[in-house]
C-alpha atoms as a PDB file:
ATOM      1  CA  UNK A   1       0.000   0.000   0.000  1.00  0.00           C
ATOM      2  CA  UNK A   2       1.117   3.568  -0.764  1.00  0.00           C
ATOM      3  CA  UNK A   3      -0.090   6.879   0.580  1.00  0.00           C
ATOM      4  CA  UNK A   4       0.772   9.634  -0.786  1.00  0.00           C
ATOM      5  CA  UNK A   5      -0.132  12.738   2.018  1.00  0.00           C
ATOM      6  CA  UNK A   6      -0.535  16.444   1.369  1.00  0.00           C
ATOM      7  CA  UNK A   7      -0.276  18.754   4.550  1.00  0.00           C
ATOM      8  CA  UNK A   8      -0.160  21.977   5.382  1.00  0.00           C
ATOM      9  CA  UNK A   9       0.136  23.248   8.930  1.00  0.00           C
ATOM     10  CA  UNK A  10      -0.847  27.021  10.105  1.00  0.00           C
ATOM     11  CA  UNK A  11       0.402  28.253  13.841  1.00  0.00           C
ATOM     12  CA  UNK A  12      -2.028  30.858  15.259  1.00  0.00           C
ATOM     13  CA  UNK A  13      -2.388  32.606  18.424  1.00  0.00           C
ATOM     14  CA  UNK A  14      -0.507  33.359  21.273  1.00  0.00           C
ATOM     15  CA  UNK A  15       2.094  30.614  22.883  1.00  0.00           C
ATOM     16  CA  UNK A  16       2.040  30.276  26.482  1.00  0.00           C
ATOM     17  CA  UNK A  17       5.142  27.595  26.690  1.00  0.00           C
ATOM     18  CA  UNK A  18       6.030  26.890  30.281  1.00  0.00           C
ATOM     19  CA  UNK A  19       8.205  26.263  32.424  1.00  0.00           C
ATOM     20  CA  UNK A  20      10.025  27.670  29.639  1.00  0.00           C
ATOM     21  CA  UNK A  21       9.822  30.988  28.372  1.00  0.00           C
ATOM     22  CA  UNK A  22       6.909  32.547  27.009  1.00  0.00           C
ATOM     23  CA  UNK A  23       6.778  34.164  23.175  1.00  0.00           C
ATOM     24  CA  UNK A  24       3.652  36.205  23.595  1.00  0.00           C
ATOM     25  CA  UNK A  25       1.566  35.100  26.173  1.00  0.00           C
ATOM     26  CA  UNK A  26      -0.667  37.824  28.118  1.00  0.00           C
ATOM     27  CA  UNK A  27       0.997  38.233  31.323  1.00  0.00           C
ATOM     28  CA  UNK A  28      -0.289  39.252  34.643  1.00  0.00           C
ATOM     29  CA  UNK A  29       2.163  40.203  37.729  1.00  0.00           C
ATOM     30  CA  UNK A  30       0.315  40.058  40.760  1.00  0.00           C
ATOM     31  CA  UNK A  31       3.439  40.745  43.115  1.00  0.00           C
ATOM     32  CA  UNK A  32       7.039  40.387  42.755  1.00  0.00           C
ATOM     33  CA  UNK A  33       7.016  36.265  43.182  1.00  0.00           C
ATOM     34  CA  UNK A  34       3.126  35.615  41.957  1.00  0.00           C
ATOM     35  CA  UNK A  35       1.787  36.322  38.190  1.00  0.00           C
ATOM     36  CA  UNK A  36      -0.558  34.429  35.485  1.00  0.00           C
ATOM     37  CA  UNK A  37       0.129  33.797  32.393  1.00  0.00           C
ATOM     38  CA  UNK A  38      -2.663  33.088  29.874  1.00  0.00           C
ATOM     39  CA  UNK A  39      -1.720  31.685  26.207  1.00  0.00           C
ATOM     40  CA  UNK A  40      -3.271  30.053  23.422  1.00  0.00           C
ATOM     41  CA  UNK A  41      -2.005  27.676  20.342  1.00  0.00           C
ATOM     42  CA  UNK A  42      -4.157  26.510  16.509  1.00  0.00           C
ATOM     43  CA  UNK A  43      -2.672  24.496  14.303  1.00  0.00           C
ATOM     44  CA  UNK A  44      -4.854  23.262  11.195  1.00  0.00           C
ATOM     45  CA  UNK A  45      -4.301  20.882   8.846  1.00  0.00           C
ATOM     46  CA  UNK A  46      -4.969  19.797   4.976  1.00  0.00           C
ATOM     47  CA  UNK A  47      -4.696  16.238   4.430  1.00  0.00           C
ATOM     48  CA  UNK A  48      -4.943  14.444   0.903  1.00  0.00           C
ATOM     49  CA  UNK A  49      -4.278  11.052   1.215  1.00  0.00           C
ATOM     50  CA  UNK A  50      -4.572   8.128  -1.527  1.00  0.00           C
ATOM     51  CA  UNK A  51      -4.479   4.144  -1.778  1.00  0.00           C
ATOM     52  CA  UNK A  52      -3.024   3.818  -4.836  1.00  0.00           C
ATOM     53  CA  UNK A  53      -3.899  -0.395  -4.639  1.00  0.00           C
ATOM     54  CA  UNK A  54      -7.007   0.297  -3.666  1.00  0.00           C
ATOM     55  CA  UNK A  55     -10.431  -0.799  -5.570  1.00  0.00           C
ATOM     56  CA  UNK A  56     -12.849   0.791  -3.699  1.00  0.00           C
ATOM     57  CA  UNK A  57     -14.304   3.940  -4.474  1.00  0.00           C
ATOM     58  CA  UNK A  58     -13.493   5.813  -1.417  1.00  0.00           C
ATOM     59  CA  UNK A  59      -9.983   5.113  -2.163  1.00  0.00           C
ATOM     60  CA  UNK A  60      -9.047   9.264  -1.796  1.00  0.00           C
ATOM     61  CA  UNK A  61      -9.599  11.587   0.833  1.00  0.00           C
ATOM     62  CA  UNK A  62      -9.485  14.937   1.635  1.00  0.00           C
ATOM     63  CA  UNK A  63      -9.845  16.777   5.052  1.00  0.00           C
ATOM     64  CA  UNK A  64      -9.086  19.438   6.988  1.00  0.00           C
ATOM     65  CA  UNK A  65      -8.169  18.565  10.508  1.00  0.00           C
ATOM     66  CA  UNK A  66      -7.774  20.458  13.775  1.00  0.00           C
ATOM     67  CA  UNK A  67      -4.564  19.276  14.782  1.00  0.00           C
ATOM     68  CA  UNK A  68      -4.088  20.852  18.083  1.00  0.00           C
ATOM     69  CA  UNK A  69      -6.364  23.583  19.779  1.00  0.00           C
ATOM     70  CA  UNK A  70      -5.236  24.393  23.154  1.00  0.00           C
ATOM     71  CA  UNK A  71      -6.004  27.163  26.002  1.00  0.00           C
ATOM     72  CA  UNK A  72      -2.841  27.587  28.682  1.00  0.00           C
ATOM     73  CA  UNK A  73      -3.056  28.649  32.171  1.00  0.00           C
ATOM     74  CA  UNK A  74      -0.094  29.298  33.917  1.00  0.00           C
ATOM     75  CA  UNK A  75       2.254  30.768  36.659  1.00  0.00           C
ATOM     76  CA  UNK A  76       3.747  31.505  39.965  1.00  0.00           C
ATOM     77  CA  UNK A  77       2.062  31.772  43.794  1.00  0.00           C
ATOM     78  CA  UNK A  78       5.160  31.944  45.431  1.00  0.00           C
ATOM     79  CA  UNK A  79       8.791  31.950  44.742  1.00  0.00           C
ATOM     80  CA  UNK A  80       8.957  28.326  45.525  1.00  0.00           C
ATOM     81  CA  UNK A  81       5.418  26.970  44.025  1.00  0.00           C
ATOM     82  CA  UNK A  82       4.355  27.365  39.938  1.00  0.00           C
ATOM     83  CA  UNK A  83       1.768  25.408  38.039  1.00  0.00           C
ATOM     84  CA  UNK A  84       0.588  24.860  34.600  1.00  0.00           C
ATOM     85  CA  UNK A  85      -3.112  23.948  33.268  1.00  0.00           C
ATOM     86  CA  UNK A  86      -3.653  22.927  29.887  1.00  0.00           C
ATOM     87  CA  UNK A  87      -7.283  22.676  28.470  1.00  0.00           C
ATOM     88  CA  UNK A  88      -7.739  21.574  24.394  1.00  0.00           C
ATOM     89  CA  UNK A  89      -9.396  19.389  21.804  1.00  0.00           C
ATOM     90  CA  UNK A  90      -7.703  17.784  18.682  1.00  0.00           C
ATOM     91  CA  UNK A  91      -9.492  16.312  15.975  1.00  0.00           C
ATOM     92  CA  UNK A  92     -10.469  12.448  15.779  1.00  0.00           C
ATOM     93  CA  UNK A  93      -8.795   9.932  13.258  1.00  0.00           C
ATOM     94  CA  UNK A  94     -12.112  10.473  11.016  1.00  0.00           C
ATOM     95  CA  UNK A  95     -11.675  14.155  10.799  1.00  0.00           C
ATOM     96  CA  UNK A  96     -14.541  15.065  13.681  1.00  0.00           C
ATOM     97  CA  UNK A  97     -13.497  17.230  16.531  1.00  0.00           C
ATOM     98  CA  UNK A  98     -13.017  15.480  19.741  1.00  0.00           C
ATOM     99  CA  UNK A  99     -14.420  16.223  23.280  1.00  0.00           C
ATOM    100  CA  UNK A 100     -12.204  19.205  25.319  1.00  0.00           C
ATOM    101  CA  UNK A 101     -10.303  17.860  28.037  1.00  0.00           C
ATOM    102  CA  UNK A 102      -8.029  18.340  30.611  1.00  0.00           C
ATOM    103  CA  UNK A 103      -3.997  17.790  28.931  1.00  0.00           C
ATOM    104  CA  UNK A 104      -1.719  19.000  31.894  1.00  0.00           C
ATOM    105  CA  UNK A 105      -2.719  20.300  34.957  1.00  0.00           C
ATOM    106  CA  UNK A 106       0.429  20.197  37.340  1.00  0.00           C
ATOM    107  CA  UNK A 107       2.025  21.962  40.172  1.00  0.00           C
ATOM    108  CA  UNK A 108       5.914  22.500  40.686  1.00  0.00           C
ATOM    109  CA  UNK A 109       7.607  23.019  44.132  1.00  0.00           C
ATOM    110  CA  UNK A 110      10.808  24.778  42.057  1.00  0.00           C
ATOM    111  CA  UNK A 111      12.887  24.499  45.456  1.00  0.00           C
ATOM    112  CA  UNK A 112      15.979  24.691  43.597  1.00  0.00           C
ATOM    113  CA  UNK A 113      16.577  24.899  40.048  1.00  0.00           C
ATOM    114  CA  UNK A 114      18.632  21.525  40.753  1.00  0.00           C
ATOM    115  CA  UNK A 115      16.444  19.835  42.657  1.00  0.00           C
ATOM    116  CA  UNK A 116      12.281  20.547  41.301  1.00  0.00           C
ATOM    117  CA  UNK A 117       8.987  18.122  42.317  1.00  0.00           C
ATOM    118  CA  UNK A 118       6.544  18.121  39.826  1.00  0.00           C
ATOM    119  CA  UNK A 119       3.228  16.676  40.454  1.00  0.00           C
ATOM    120  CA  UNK A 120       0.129  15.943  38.493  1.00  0.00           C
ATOM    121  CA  UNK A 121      -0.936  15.250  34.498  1.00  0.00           C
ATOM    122  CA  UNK A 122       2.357  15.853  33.135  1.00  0.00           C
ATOM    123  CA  UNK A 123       4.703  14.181  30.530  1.00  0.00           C
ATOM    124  CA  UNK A 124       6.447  11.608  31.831  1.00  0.00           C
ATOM    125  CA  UNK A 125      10.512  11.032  30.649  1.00  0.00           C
ATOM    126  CA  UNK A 126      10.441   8.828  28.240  1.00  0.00           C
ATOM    127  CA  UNK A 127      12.124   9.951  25.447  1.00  0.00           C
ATOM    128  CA  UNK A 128      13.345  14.163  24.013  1.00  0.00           C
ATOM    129  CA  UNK A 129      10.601  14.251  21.716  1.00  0.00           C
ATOM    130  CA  UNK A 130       8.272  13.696  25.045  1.00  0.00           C
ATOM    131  CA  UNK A 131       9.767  16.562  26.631  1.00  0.00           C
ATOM    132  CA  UNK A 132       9.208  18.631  23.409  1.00  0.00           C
ATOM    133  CA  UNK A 133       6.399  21.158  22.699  1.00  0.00           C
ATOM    134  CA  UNK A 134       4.567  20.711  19.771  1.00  0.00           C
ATOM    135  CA  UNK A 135       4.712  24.717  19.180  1.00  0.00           C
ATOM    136  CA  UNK A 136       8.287  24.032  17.760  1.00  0.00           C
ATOM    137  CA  UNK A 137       9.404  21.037  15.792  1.00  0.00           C
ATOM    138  CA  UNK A 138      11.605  20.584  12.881  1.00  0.00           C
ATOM    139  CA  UNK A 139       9.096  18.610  10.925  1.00  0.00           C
ATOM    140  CA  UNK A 140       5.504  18.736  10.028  1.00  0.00           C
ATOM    141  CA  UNK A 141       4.942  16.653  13.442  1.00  0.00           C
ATOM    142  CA  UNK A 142       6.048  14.415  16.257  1.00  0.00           C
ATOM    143  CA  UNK A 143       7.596  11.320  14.464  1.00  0.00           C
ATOM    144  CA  UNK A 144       5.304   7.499  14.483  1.00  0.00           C
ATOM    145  CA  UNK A 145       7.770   5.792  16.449  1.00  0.00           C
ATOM    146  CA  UNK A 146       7.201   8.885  19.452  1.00  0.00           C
ATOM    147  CA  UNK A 147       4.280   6.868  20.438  1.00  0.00           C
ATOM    148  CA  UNK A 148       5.802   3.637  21.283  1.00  0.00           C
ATOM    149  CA  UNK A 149       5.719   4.092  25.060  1.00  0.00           C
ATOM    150  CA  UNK A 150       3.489   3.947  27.371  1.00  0.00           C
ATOM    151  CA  UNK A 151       1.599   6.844  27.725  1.00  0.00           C
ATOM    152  CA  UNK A 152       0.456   6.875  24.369  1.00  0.00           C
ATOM    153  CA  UNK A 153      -0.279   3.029  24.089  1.00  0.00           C
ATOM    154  CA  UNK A 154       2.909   1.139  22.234  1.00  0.00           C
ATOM    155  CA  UNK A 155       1.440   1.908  19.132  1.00  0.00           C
ATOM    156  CA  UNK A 156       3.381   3.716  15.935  1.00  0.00           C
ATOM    157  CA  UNK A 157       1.571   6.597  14.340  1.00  0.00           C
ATOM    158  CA  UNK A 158       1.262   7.234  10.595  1.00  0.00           C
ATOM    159  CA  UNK A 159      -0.140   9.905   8.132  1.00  0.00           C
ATOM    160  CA  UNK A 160       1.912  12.577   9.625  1.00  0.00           C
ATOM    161  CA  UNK A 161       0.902  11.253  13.171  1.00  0.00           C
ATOM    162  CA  UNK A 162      -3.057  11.593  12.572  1.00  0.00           C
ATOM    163  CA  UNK A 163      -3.784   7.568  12.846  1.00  0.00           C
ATOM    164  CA  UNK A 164      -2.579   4.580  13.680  1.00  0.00           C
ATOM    165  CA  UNK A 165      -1.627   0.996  12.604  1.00  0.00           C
ATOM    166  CA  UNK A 166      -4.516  -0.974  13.274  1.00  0.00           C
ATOM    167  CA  UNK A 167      -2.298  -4.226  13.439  1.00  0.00           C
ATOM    168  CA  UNK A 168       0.087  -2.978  15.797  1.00  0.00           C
ATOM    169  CA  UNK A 169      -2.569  -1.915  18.389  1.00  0.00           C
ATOM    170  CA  UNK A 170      -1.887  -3.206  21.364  1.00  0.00           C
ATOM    171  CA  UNK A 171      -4.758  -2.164  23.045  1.00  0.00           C
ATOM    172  CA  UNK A 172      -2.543  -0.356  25.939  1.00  0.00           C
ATOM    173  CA  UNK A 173      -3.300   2.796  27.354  1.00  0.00           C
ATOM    174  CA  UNK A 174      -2.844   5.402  30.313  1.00  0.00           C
ATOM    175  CA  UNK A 175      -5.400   5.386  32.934  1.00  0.00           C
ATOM    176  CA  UNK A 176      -7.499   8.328  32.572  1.00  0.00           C
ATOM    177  CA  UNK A 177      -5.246  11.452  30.922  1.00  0.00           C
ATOM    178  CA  UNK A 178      -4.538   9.485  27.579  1.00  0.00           C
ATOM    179  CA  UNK A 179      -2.513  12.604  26.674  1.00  0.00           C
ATOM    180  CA  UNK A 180       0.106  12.641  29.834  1.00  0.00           C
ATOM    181  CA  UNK A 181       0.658  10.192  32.885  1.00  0.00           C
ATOM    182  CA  UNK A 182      -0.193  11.307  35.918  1.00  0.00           C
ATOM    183  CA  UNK A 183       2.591  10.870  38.568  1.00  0.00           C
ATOM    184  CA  UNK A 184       5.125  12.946  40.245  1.00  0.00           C
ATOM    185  CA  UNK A 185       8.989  13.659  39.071  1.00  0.00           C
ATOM    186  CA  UNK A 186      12.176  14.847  40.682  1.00  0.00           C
ATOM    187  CA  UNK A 187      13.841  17.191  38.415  1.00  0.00           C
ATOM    188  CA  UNK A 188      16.886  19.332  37.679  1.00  0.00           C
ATOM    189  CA  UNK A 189      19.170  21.147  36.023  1.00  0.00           C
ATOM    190  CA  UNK A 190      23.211  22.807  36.449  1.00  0.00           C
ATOM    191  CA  UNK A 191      25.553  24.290  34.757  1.00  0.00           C
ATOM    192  CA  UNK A 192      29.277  22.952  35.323  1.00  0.00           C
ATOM    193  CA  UNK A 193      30.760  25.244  33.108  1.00  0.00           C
ATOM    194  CA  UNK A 194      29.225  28.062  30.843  1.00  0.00           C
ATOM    195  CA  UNK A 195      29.511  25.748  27.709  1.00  0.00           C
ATOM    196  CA  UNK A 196      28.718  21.980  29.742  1.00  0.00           C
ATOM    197  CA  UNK A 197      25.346  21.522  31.086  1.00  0.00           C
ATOM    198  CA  UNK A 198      23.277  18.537  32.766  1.00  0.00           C
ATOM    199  CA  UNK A 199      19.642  18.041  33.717  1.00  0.00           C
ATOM    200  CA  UNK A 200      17.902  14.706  35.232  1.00  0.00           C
ATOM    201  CA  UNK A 201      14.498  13.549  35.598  1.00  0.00           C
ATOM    202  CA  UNK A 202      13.226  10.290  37.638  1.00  0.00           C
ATOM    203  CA  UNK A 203       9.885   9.748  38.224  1.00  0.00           C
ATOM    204  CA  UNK A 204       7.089   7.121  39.283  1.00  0.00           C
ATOM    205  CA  UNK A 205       3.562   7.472  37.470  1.00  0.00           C
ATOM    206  CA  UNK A 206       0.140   5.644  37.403  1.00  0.00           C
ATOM    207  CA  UNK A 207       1.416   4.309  33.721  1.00  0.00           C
ATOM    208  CA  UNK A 208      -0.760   1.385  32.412  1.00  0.00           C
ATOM    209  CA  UNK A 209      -3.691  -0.090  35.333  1.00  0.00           C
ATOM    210  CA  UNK A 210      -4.302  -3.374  32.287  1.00  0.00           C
ATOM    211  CA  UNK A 211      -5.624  -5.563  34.724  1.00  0.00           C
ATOM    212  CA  UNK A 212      -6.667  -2.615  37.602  1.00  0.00           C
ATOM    213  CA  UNK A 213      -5.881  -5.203  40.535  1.00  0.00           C
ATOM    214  CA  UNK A 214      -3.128  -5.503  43.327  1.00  0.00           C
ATOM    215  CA  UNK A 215      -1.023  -6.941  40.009  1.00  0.00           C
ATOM    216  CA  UNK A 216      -0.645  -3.566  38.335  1.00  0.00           C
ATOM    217  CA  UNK A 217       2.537  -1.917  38.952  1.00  0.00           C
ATOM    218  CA  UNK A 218       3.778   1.411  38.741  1.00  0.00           C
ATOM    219  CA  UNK A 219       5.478   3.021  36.136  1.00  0.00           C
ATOM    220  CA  UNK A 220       8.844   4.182  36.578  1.00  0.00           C
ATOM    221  CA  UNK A 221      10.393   6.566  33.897  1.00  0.00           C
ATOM    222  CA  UNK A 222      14.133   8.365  34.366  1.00  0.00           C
ATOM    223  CA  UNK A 223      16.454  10.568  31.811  1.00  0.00           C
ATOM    224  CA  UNK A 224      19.916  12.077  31.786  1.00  0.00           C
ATOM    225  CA  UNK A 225      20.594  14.879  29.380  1.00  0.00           C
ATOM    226  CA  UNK A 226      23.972  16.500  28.539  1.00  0.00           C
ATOM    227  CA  UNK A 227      24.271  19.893  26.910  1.00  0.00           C
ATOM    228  CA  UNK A 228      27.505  21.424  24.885  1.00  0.00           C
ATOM    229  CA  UNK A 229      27.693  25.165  24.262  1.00  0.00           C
ATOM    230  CA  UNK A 230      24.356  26.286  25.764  1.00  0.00           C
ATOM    231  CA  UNK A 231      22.016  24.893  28.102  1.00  0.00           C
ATOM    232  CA  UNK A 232      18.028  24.132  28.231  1.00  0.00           C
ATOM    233  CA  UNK A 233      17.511  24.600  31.440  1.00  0.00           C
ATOM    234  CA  UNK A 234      13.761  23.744  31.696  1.00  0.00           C
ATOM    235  CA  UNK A 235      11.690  20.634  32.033  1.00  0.00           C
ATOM    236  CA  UNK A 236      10.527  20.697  28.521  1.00  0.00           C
ATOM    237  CA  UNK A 237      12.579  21.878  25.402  1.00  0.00           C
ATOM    238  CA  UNK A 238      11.879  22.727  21.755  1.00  0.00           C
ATOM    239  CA  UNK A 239      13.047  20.819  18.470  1.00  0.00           C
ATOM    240  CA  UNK A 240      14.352  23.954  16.918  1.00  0.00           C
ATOM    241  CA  UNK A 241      15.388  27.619  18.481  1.00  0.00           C
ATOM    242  CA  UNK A 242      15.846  29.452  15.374  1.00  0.00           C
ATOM    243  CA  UNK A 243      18.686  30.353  15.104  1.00  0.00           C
ATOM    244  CA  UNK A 244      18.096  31.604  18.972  1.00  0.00           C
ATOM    245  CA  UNK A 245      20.490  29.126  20.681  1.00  0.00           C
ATOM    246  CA  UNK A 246      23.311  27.261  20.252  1.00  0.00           C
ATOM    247  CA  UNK A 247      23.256  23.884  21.702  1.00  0.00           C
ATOM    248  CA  UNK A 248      24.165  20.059  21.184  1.00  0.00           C
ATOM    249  CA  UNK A 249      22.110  17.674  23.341  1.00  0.00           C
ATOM    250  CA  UNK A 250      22.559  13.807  24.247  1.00  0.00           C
ATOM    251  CA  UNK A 251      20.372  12.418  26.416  1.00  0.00           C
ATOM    252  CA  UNK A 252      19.122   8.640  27.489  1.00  0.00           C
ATOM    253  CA  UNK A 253      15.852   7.209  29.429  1.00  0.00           C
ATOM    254  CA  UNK A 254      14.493   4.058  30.402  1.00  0.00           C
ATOM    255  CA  UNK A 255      10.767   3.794  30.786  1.00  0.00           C
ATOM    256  CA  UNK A 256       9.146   0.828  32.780  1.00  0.00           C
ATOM    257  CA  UNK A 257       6.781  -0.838  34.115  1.00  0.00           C
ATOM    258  CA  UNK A 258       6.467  -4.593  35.674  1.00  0.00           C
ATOM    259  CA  UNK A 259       3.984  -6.856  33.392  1.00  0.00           C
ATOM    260  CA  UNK A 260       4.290  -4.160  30.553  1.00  0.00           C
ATOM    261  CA  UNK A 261       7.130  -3.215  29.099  1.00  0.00           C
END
């Protein structure tokens, strides 16, 4: 089978991208420690896609898509406690738009830059491109293998990241937030020198409840990332700083969870 895809993607509004920094959200100070910052993100989508082997009639299709539609909520009540709320609605693998829903809703105790708790729906470890916003990536989107883990249900993406292989569905996923894990992790970041950098995260999460008995285990998800020349500092990074910053990253994780994976 081949598919040949058409997309175009359009970025609207205002991006509210924390913990790291905003571009143009609408920002409130309250005090010198407490503020609120209030964002918004659109991306559309075009897709054409065909089945050249095909004999059915419906063999082409054309849609438009709502890839991502989001509202952000965000900021500080003290020096030493943030959060983050995340409210949006994406469209369904048939082109309808899906129910809104809760994405991330977390709080940080930001003790030290080097030693942060986060707790609630957020993304868990597992890999750079799930520490990566999708306000800035190199390609069109997020790669199929990204969803091989186990918040997003060990199953590849395809069409630009808008379905999924029906024969490699596992039938996995997260318990409740099928967009982030809900858990708590230990993170931070240092510089050693001004051009070598380190962060770490380890964290334990809800992760996949299959049989939702004593047998279930917890998810445990942990990542070490290097940085040459310039650092990124913050719990979640970008695929591309435009020209912005200079950087090299290497970073590895492990992801797991007894009976699973």
């Amino acid at each position: 089978m081949r598919k040949i895809a058409v997309l175009t993607g359009v970025l609207v509004g205002v991006l509210l991208l924390w913990p790291s920094a905003s571009w143009a959200a609408v920002k409130l100070q309250i005090d010198q420690d407490s503020n609120l910052e209030l964002g918004f993100r659109l991306q559309t989508q075009f897709l054409s896609s065909t089945n050249s082997q095909a004999d059915a009639e419906n063999d082409h299709e054309e849609k438009f898509l709502l890839r991502r539609a989001r509202i952000r909520l965000g900021g500080s009540v003290t020096k030493w406690v943030k959060f983050f709320m995340q409210v949006g609605s994406d469209s369904e693998e048939d082109g309808s738009v899906g129910d809104a829903e809760v994405i991330d809703g977390f709080i940080n105790l930001h003790l030290l830059d080097q030693a942060q708790i986060i707790m609630g729906a957020h993304m868990a470890p597992a890999g750079r491109q799930h520490l990566t916003s999708s306000a800035a990536m190199m390609a069109i989107d997020r790669p199929g293998i990204t969803d091989y883990n186990l918040t997003w249900g060990l199953n590849g993406g395809a069409v630009f990241n808008t379905a999924v292989f029906d024969d490699g569905n596992l039938d996995l996923s997260g318990d409740g937030n099928v967009n982030r894990d809900i858990g708590a992790t230990l993170f931070g970041s240092t510089s050693f020198t001004e051009t070598f950098h380190a962060k770490y995260y380890v964290g334990g999460y809800t992760g996949i409840q299959f049989m939702n008995d004593a047998e279930d285990k917890e998810r445990v998800t942990a990542r070490v990332q290097l940085n040459f020349f310039e650092p990124e500092p913050n719990y979640y990074n970008l695929s591309t700083y435009l020209g912005a910053k200079k950087t090299v990253a290497i970073g590895a994780s492990i992801d797991h969870q007894q009976r699973i994976a």
